[in-house]
Structures are given as C-alpha cells and as structure tokens.
C-alpha atoms as a PDB file:
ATOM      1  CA  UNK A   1      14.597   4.381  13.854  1.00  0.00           C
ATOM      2  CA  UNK A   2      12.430   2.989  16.935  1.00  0.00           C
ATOM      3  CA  UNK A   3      12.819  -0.234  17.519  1.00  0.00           C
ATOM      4  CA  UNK A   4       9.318  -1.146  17.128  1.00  0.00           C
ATOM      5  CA  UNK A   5       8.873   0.993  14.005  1.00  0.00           C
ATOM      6  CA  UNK A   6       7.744  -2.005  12.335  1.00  0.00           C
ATOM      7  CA  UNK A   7       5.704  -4.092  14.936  1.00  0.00           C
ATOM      8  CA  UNK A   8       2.417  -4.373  13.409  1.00  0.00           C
ATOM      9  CA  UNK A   9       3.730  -3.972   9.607  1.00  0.00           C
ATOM     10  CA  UNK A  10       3.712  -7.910   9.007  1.00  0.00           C
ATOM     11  CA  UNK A  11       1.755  -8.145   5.592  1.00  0.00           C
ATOM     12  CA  UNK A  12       3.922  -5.517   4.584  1.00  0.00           C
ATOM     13  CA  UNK A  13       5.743  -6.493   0.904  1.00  0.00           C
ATOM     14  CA  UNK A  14       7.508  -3.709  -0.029  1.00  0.00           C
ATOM     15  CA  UNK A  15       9.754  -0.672   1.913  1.00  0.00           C
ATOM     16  CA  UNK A  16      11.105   2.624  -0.035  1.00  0.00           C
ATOM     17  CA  UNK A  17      13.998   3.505   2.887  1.00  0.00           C
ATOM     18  CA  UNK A  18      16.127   5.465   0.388  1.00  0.00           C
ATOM     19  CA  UNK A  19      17.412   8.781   1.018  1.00  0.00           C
ATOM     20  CA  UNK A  20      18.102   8.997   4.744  1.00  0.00           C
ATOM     21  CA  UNK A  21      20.839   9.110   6.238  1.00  0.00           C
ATOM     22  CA  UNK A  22      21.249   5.886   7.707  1.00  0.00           C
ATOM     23  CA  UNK A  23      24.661   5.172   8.515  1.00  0.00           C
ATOM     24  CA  UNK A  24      24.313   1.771   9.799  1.00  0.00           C
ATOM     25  CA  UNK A  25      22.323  -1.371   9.453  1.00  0.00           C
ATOM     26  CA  UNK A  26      20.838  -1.168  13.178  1.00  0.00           C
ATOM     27  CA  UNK A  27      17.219  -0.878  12.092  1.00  0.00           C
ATOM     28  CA  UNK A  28      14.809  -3.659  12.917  1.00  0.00           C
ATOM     29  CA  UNK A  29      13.366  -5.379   9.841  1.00  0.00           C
ATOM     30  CA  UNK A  30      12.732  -8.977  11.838  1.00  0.00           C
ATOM     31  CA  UNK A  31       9.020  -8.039  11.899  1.00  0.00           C
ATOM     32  CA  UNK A  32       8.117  -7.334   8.016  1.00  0.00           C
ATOM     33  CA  UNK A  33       8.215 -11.180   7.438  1.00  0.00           C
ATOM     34  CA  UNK A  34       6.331 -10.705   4.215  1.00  0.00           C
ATOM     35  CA  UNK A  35       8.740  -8.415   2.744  1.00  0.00           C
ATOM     36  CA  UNK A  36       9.542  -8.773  -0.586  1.00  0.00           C
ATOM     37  CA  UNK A  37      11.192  -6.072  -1.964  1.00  0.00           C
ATOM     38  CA  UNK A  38      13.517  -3.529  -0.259  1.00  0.00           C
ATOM     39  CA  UNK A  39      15.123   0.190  -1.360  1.00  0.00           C
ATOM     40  CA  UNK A  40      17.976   1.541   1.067  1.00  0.00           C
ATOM     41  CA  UNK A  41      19.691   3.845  -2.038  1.00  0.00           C
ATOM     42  CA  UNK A  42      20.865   6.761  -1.535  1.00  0.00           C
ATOM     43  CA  UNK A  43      22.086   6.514   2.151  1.00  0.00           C
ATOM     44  CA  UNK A  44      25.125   6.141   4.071  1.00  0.00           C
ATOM     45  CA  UNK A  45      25.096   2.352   4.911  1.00  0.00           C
ATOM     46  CA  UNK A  46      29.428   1.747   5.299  1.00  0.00           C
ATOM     47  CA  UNK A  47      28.149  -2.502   5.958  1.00  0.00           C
ATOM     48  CA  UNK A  48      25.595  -4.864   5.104  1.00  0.00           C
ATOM     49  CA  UNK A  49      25.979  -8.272   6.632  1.00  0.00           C
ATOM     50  CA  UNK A  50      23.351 -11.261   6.768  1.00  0.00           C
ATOM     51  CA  UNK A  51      22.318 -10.218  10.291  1.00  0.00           C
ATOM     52  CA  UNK A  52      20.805  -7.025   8.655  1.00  0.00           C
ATOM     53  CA  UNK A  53      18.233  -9.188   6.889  1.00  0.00           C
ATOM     54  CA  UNK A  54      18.244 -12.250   9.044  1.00  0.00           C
ATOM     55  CA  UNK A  55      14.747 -14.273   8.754  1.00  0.00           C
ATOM     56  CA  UNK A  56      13.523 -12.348   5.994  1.00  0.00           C
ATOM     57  CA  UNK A  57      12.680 -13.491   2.311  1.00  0.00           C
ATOM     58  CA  UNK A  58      13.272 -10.380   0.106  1.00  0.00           C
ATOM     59  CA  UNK A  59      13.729 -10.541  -3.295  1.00  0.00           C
ATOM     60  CA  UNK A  60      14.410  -7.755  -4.216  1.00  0.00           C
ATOM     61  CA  UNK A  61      17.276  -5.218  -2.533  1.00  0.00           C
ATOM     62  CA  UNK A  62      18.557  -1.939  -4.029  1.00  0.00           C
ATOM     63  CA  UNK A  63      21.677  -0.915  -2.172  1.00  0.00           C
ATOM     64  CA  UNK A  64      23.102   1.250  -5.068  1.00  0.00           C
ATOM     65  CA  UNK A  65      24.759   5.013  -4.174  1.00  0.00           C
ATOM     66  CA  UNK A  66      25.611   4.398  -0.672  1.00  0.00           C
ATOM     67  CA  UNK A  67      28.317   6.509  -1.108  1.00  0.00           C
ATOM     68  CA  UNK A  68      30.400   5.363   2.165  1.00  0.00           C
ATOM     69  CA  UNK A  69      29.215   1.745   1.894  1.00  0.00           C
ATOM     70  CA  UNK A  70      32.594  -0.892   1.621  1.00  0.00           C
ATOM     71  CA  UNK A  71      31.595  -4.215   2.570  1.00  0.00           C
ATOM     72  CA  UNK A  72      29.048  -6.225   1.405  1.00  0.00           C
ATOM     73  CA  UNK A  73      28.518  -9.755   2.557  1.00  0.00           C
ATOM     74  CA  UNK A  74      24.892 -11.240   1.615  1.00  0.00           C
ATOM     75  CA  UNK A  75      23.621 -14.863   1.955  1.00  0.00           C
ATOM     76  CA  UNK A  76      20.356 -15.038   0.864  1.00  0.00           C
ATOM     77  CA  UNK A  77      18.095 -18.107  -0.930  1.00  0.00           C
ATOM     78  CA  UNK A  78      15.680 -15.359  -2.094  1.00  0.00           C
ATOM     79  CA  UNK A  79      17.522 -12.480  -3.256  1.00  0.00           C
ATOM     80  CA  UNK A  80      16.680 -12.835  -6.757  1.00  0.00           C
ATOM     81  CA  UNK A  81      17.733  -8.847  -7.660  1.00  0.00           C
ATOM     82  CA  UNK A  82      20.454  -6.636  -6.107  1.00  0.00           C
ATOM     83  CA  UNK A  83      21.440  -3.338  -6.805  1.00  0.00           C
ATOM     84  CA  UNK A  84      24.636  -2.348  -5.786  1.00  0.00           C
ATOM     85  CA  UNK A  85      25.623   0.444  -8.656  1.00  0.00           C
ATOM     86  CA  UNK A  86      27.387   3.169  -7.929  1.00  0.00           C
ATOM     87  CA  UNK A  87      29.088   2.870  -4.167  1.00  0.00           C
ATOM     88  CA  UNK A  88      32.305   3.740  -5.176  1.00  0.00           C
ATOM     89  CA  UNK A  89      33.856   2.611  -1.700  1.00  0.00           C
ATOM     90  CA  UNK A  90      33.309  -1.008  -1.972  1.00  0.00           C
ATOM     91  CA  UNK A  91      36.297  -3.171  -1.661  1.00  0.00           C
ATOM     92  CA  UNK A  92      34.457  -6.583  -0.333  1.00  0.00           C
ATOM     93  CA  UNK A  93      32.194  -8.068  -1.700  1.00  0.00           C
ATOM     94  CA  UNK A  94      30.946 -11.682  -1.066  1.00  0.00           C
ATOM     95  CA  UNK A  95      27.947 -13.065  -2.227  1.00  0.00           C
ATOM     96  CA  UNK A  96      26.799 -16.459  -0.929  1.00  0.00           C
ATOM     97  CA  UNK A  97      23.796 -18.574  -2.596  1.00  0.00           C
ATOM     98  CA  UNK A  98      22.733 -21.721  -2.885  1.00  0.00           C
ATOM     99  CA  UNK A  99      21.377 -21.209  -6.328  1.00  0.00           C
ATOM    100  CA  UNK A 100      23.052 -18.571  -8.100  1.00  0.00           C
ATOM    101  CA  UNK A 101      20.560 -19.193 -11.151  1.00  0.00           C
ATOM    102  CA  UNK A 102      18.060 -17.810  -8.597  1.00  0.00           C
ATOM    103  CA  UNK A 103      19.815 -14.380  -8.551  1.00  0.00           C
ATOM    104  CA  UNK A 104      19.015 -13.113 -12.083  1.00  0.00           C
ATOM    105  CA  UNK A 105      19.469  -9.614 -12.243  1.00  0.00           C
ATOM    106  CA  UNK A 106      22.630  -7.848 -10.329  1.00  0.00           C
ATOM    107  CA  UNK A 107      24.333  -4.596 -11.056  1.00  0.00           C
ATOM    108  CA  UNK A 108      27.741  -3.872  -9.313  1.00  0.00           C
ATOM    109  CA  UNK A 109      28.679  -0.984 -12.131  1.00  0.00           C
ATOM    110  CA  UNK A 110      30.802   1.872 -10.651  1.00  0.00           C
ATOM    111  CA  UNK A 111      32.290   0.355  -7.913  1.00  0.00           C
ATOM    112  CA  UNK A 112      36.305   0.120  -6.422  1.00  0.00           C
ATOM    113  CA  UNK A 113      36.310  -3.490  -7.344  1.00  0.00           C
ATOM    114  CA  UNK A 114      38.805  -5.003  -9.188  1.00  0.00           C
END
C-alpha cells in the first residue's frame, strides 16, 4: 500500500483489509484515528507487534487464517475482541492489557499453541 493511502480517512471507524496478500505489517494505519474495528483475515501477515497499531483505539481486530502468521505480541487498552482462529503457525503469543476484563471475546482455536 501507499503510504498515504489513508491521509484524509480520519472519521473512518471501520476497515475490511482481508484477503490480500499482505505479508507484512508495513501499512500505515497512524491516520484512521477513529478506527474502531479492523479485518486483516485471510492474508499472509508472519508478525503483528504493537508498532503495527501504535496510536490507534480499535476494538475490534480479526487476525484469524493468516496462514504464515507466528508471532503475535499485542498491547492494547481497547482491544476488546480478537480473532486469531485458525493460523496454524503461531508459536508466540503474548497478550498485554491493563484490564483483561476489557477483552471479552477472544478466539485462538486451531492454532500450534500448546
């Protein structure tokens, strides 16, 4: 993606990014500041750190059938759902939050974890 894909896309709340082929988390999101809710299925994300997301308040975040994804490290206040079903690569995962109450709905199902 350009990096100013998003420049003028401020009020936006929700993005449906699934089913690319995105292989890393180099897009820009810094600009959607009112994003709430956030699909990136169904690509081939191997990473997702906190810099991906850095400044943003989404609530939503379905990461679920990246295929090649294997590390997943996510600090955020207001994730409050995360999808992360079926990425049968994953062998980290660590999930930071304040308020784990806050997070009430999470699906890790079919995934290398132990």
């Amino acid at each position: 993606l350009y990096s100013n894909v998003f420049e003028n896309l401020t009020y936006l709340e929700e993005l449906y990014m699934s089913e690319n082929y995105f292989t890393d988390n180099s897009f820009e999101l810094k600009e959607l500041k009112s994003l709430k809710i956030l699909h990136l299925a169904n690509n081939k994300l191997v990473s997702i750190d906190n810099r991906t997301f850095f400044g943003l308040n989404i609530k939503f975040l379905d990461l679920s059938d990246n295929f090649e994804l294997k590390a997943v490290n996510l600090e955020k206040e207001s994730l409050q759902s995360l999808n992360l079903n079926n990425n049968t690569k994953i062998n980290y995962l660590k999930l930071n939050f304040d308020n784990l109450n806050v997070l009430n709905a999470r699906n890790i199902s079919k995934n290398a974890l132990d």
